[in-house]
C-alpha atoms as a PDB file:
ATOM      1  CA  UNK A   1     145.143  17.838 130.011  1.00  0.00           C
ATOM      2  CA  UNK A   2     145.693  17.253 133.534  1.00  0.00           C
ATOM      3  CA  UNK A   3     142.768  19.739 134.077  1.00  0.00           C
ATOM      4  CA  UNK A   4     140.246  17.812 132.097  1.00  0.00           C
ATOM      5  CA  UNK A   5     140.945  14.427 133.816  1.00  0.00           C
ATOM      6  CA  UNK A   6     140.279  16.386 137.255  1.00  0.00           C
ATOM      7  CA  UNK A   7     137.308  17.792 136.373  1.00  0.00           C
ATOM      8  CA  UNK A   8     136.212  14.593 134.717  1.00  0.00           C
ATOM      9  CA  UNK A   9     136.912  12.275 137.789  1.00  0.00           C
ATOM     10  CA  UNK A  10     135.661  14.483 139.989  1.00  0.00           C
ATOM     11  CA  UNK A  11     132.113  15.104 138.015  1.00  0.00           C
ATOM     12  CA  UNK A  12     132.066  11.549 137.903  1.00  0.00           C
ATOM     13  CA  UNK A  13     132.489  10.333 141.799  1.00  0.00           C
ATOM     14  CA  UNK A  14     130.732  13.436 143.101  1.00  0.00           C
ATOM     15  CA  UNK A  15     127.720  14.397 140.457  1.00  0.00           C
ATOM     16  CA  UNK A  16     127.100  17.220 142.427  1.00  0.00           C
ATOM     17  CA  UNK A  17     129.864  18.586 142.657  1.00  0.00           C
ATOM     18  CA  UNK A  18     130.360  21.918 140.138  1.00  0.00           C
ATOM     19  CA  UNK A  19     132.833  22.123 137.316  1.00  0.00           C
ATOM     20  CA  UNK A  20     133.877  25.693 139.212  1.00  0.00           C
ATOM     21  CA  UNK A  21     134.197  24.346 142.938  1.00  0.00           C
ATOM     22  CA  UNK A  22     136.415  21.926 141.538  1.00  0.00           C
ATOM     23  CA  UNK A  23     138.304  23.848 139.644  1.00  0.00           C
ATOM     24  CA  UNK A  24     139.349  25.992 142.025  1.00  0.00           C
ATOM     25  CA  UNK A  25     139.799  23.543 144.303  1.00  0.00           C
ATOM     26  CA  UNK A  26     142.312  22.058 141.767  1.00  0.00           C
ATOM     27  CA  UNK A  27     144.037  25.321 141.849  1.00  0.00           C
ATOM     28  CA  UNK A  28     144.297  25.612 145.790  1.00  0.00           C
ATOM     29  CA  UNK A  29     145.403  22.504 146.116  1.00  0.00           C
ATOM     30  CA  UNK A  30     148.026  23.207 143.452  1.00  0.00           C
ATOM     31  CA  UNK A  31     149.055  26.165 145.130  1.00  0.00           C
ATOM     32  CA  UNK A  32     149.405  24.974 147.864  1.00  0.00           C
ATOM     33  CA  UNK A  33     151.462  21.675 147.538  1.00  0.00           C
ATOM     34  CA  UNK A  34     153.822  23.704 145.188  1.00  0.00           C
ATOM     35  CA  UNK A  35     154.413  26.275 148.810  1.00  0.00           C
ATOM     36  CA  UNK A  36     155.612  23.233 150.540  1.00  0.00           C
ATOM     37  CA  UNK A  37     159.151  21.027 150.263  1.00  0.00           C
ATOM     38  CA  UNK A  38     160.746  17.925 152.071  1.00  0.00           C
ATOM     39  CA  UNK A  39     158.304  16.925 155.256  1.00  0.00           C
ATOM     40  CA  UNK A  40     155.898  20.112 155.102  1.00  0.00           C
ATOM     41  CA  UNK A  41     154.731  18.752 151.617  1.00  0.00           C
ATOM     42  CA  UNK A  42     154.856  14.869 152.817  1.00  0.00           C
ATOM     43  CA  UNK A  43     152.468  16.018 155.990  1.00  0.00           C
ATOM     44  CA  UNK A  44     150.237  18.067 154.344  1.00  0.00           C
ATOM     45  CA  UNK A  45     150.159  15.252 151.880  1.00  0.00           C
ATOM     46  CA  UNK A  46     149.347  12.757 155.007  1.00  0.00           C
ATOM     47  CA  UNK A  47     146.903  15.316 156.175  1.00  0.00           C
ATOM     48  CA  UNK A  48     144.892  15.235 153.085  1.00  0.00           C
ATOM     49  CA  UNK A  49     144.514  11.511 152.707  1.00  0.00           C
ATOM     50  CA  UNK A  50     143.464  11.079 156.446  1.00  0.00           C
ATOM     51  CA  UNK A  51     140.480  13.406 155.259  1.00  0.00           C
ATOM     52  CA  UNK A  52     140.019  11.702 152.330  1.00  0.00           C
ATOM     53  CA  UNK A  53     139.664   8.180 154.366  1.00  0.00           C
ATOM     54  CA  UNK A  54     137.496  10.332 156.775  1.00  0.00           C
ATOM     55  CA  UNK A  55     134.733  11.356 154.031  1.00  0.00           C
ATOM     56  CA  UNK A  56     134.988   8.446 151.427  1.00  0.00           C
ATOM     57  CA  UNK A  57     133.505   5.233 151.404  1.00  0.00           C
ATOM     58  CA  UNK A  58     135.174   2.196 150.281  1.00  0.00           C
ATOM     59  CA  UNK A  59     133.122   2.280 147.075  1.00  0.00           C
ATOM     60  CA  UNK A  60     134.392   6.118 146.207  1.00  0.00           C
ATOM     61  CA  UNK A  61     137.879   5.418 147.370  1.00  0.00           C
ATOM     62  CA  UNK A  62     138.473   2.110 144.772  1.00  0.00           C
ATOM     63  CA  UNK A  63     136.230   4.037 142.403  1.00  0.00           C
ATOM     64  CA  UNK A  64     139.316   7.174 142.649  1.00  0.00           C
ATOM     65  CA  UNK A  65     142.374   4.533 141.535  1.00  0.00           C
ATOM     66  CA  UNK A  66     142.025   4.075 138.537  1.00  0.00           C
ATOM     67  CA  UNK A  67     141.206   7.930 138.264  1.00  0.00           C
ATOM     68  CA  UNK A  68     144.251   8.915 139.744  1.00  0.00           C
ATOM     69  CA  UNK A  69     146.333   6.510 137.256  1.00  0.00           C
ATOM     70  CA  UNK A  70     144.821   8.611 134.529  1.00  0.00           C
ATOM     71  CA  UNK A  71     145.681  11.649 136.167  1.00  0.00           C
ATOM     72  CA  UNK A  72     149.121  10.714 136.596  1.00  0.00           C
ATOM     73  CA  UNK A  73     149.653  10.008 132.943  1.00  0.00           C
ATOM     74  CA  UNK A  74     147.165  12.706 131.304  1.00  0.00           C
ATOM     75  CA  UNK A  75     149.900  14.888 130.655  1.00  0.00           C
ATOM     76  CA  UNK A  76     152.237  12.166 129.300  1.00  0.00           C
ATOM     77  CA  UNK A  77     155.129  12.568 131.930  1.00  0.00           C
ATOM     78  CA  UNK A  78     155.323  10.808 134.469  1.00  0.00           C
ATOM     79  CA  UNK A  79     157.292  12.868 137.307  1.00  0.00           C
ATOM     80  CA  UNK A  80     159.098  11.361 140.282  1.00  0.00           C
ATOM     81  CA  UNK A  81     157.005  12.865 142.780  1.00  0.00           C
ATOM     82  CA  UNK A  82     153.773  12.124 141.256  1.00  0.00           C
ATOM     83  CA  UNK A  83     155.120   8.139 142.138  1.00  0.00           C
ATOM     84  CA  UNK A  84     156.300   9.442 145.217  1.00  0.00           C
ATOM     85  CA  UNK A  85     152.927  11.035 145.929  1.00  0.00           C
ATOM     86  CA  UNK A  86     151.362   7.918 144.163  1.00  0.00           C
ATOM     87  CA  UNK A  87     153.144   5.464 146.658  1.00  0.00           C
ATOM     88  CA  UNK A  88     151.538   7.444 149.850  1.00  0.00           C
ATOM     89  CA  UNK A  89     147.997   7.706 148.732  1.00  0.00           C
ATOM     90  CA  UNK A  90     148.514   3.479 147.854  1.00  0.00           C
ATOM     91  CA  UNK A  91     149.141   2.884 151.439  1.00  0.00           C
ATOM     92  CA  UNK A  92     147.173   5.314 153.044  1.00  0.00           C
ATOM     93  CA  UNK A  93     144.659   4.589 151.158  1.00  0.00           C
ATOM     94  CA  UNK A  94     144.616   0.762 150.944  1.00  0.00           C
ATOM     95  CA  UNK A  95     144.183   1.124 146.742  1.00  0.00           C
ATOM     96  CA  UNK A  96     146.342   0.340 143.909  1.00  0.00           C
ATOM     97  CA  UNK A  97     147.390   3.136 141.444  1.00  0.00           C
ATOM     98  CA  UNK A  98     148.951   0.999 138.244  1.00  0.00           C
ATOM     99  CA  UNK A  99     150.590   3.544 135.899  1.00  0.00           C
ATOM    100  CA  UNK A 100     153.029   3.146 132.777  1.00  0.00           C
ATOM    101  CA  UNK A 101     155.805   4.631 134.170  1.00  0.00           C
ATOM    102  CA  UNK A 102     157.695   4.710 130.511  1.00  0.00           C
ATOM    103  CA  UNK A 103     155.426   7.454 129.521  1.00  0.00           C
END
């Protein structure tokens, strides 16, 4: 489910972006966050949303919150450190990510 959300929020903010290019980006970045524990994961975490604020506009960046809400609930748990992670991209990122953490 997960899966489908990605590749849905990603078609939609970058058109021309391909269903396989994001897909395995998915993957990679899966891979690698699950390599990673305690400050390696928080700074590679860090790392990724300084890029993110580096090659997004404003527009694209409050266009990914609600997107990443729906991520965070598509598979209908909603894990500690997905709010963890959620909490870092909200301040690094200057957006809100609202989810129903009862799920």
């Amino acid at each position: 489910e997960e899966r489908k959300v990605w590749l849905r929020a990603i078609g939609e903010i970058f058109p021309e972006f391909s269903e396989t290019r994001a897909d395995k980006f998915l993957k990679d970045a899966q891979i690698s966050l699950n390599t990673k524990s305690g400050a390696d994961r928080i700074n590679y975490i860090l790392d990724i949303l300084n890029r993110i604020k580096t090659l997004l506009t404003n527009e694209q960046l409050q266009e990914l919150s609600p997107k990443l809400s729906e991520l965070i609930e598509a598979d209908g748990i909603v894990m500690t450190s997905e709010m963890e992670i959620a909490k870092l991209i909200e301040e690094n990122l200057n957006i809100s990510i609202v989810v129903d953490e009862k799920i």
